[in-house]
Protein backbone atom coordinates (compact mmCIF):
# COMPACT_ATOMS: atom_id res chain seq x y z
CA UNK A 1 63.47 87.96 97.47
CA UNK A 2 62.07 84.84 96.90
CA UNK A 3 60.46 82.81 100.01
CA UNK A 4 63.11 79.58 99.57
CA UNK A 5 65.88 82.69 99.72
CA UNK A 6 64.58 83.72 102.51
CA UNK A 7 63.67 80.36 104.18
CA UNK A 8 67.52 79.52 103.75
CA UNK A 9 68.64 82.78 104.50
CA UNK A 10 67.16 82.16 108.12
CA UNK A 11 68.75 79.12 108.80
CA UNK A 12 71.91 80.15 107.68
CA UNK A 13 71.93 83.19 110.17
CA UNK A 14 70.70 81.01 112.49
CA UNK A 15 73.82 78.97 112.14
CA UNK A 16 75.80 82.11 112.70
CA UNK A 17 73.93 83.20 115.57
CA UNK A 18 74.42 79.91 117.68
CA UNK A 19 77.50 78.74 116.27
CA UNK A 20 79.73 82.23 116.83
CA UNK A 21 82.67 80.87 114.86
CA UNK A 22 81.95 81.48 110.82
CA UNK A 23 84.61 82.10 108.28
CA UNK A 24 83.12 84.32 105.23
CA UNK A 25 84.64 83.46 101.67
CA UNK A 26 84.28 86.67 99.00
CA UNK A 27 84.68 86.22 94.82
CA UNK A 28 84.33 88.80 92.56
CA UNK A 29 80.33 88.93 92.91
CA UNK A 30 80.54 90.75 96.17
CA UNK A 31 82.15 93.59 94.73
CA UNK A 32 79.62 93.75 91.55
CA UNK A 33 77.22 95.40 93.74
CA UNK A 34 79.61 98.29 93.93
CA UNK A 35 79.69 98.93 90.55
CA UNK A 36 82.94 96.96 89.65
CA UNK A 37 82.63 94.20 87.09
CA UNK A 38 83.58 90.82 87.88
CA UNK A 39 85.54 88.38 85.70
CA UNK A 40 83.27 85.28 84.23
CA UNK A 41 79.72 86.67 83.89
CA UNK A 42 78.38 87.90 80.55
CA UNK A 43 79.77 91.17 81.32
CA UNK A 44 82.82 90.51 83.09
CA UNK A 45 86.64 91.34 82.62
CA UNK A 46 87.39 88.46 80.93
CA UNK A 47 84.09 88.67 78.38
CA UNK A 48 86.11 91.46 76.74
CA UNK A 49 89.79 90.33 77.02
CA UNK A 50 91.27 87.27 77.30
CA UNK A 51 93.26 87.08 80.82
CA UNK A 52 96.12 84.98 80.27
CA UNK A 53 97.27 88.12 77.46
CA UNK A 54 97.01 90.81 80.52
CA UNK A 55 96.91 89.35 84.46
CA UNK A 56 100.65 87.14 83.71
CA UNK A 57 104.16 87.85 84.57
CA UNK A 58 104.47 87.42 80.99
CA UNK A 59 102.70 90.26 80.38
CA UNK A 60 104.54 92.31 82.42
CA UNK A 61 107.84 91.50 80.85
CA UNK A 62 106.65 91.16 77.78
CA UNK A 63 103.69 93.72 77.09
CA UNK A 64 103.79 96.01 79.39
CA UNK A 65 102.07 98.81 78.12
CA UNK A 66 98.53 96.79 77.93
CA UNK A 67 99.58 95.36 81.32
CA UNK A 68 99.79 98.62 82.57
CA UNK A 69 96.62 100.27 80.66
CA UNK A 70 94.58 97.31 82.49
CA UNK A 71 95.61 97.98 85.97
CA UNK A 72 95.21 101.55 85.67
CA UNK A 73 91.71 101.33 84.48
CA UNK A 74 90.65 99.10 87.18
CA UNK A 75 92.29 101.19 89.75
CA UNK A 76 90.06 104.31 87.84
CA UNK A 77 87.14 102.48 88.04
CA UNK A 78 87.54 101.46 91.85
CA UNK A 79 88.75 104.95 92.62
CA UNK A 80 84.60 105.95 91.85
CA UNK A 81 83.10 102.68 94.38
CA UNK A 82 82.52 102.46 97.58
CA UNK A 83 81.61 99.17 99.83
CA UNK A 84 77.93 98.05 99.51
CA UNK A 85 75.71 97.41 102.78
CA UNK A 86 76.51 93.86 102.48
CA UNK A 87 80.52 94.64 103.27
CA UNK A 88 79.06 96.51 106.63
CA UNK A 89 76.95 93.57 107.11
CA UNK A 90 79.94 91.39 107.33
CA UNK A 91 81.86 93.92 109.49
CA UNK A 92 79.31 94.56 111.76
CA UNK A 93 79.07 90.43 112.61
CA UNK A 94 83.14 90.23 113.17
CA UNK A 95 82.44 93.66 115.69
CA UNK A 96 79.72 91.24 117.22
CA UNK A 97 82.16 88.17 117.46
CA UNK A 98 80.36 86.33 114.98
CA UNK A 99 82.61 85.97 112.37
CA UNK A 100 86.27 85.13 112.84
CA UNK A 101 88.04 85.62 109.06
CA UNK A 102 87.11 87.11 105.90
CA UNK A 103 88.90 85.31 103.76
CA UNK A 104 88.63 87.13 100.20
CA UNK A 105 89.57 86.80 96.30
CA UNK A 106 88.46 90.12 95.72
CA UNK A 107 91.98 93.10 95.44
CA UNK A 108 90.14 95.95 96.26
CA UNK A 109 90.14 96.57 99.34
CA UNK A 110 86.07 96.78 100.49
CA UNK A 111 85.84 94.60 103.40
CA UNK A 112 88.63 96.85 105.04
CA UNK A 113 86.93 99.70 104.05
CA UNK A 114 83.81 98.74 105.37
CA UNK A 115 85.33 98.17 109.10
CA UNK A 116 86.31 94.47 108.75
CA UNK A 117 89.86 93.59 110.58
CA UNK A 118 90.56 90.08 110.37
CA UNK A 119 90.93 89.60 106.68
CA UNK A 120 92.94 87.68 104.48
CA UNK A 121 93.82 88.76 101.01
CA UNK A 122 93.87 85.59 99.34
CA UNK A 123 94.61 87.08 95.54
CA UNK A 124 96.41 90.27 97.08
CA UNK A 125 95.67 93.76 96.96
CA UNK A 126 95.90 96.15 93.87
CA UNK A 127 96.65 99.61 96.36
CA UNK A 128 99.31 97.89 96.61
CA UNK A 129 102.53 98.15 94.65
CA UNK A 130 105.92 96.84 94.66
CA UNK A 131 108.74 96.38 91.80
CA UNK A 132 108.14 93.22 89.37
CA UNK A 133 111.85 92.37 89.08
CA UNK A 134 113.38 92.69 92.95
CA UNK A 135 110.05 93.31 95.13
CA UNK A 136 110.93 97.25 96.36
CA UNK A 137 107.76 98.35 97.94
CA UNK A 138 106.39 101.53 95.30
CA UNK A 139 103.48 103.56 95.67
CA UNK A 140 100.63 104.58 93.31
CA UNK A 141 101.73 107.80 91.74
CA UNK A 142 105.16 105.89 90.72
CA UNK A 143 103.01 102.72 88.82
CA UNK A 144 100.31 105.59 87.30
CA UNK A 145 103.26 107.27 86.33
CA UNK A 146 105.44 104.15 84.33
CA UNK A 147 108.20 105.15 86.91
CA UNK A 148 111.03 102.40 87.06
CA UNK A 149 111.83 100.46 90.07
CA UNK A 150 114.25 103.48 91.82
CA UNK A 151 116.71 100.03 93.27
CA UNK A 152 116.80 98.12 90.06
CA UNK A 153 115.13 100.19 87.33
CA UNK A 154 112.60 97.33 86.67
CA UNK A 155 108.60 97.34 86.11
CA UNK A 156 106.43 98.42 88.57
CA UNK A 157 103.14 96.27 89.39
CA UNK A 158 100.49 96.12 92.21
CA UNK A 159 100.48 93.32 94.59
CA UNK A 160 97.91 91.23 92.91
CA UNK A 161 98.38 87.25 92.51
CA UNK A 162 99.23 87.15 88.30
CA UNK A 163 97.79 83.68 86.96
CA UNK A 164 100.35 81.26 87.48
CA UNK A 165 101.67 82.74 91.11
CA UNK A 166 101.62 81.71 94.52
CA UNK A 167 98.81 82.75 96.58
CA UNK A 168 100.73 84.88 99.60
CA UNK A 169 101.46 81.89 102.04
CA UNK A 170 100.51 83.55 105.32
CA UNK A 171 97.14 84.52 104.06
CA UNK A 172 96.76 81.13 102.85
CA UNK A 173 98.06 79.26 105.76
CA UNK A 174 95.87 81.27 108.39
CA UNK A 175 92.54 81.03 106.08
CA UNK A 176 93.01 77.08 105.59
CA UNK A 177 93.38 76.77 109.68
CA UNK A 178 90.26 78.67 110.32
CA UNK A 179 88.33 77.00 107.50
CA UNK A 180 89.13 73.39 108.77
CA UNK A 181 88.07 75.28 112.13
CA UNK A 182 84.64 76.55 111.73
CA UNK A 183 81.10 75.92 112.41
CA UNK A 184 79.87 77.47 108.92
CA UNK A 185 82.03 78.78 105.40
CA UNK A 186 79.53 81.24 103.96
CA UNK A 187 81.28 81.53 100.12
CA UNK A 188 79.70 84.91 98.55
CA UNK A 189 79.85 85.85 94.81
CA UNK A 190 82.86 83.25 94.25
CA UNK A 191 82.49 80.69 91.13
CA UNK A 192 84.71 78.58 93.01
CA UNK A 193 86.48 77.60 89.93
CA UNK A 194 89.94 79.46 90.87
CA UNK A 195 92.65 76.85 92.18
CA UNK A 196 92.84 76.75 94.90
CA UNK A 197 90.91 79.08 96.69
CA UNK A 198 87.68 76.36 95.15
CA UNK A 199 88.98 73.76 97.47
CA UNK A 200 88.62 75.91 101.09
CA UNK A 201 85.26 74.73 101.61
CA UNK A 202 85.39 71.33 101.11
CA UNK A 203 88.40 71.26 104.14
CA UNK A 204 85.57 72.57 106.32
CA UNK A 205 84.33 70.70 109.40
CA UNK A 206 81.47 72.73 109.48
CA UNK A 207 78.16 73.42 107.76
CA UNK A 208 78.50 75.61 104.19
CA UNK A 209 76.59 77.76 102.39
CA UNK A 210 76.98 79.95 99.21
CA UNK A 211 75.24 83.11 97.97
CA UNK A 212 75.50 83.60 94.68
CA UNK A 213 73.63 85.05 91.43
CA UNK A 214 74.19 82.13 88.94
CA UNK A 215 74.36 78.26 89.58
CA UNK A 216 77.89 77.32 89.80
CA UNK A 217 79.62 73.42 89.33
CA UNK A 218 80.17 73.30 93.03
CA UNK A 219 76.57 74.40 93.60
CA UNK A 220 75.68 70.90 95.30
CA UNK A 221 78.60 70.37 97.39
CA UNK A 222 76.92 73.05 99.64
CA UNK A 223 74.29 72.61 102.62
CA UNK A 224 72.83 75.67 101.50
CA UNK A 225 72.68 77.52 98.40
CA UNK A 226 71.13 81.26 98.35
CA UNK A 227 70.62 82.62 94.81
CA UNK A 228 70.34 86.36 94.51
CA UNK A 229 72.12 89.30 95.22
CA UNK A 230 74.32 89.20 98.13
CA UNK A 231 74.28 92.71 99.07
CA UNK A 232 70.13 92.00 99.55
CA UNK A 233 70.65 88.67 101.02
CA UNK A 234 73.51 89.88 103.46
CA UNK A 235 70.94 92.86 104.71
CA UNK A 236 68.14 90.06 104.94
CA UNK A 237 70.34 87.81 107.09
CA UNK A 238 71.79 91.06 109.33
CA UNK A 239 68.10 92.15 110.10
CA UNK A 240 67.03 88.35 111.39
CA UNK A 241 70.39 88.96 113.50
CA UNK A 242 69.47 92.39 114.82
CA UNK A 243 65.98 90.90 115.87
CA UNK A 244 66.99 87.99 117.50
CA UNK A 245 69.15 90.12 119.59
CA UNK A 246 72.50 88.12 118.80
């Protein structure tokens, strides 16, 4: 890790330390760690498929069979990850009253995984599954399956935001308070170009800070910027915790 990293690392757990009230913002970059892609890199989802054909209500009325072949897969390929040390990082600072809210664009499920409690899914979750048409709760076996909806008959989906929805209004409502609330918004692995999650830390009356792998357009709205990998960076920051006996 390079020494400016680590320099801003520091003061950034510092910040947590003495401040005790930090909300933590996740993209998809703190799940790439884990081995699942993420969306606008050269590798990402949306490299290899253009989004607005696939993650749409459209495409669920309309084509559902790729709609459904997309989903699957990503439920495959999260079905072999597991939460990185960075996830147990952040758990371990809500156990230590630290942080207050995760506050996450990611649908898999990690930061629960890894221990966290007070998170908000900001973009949903894809374990989750309910009918497209009349919002009956399913389960996983029924969507794998290309059951119908057993009240209406209609298309299964999991409880992800589609482009073009409405972000689930508690989660949004509680993450906005909290934001406007804290001492520090550490964003991790988020572009910050998704309306309008982007706009949480600017609502802040706090310090922020990002930690991300590639510069991003909102790169110098931030008090700090940490560029690396945020499982390495999150382990960096826990161990400056653990030694200054927080």
């Amino acid at each position: 890790m390079l020494s400016e990293t680590k320099e801003k690392a520091e003061m950034t757990a510092q910040i947590i330390a003495q401040q005790k009230n930090t909300v933590i913002l996740t993209g998809a970059g703190m799940s790439t760690e884990s081995g699942i892609p993420d969306f606008r890199s050269e590798s990402g989802w949306w490299r290899k498929i253009d989004p607005l054909s696939i993650a749409t209500a459209e495409a669920v009325e309309e084509n559902y069979s790729l709609f459904h072949e997309f989903y699957s897969d990503r439920l495959s390929t999260l079905s072999e990850c597991r939460p990185h040390e960075g996830h147990y990082c952040l758990a371990s600072w809500e156990k230590s009253g630290l942080v207050t809210l995760v506050a996450t664009q990611n649908v898999d499920g990690f930061h629960q995984k890894a221990g966290s409690v007070n998170v908000e899914e900001l973009h949903g979750s894809i374990h989750r599954f309910r009918c497209h048409n009349c919002g009956e709760i399913a389960d996983k076996e029924e969507f794998m399956r290309q059951t119908t909806c057993r009240e209406c008959e209609g298309k299964l989906r999991p409880s992800v935001v589609l482009f073009g929805e409405m972000l689930p209004e508690t989660a949004w409502q509680r993450s906005m308070e909290l934001v406007e609330k804290a001492e520090l918004v550490l964003v991790i692995g988020s572009s910050l170009q998704v309306y309008p999650v982007s706009q949480l830390p600017a609502i802040t009356r706090g310090k922020t800070a990002l930690i991300n792998r590639d510069e991003t357009s909102a790169d110098t709205d931030f008090d700090l910027v940490m560029k690396g990998s945020a499982k390495e960076i999150l382990q960096y920051m826990d161990n400056y915790l653990k030694n200054a006996e927080v």
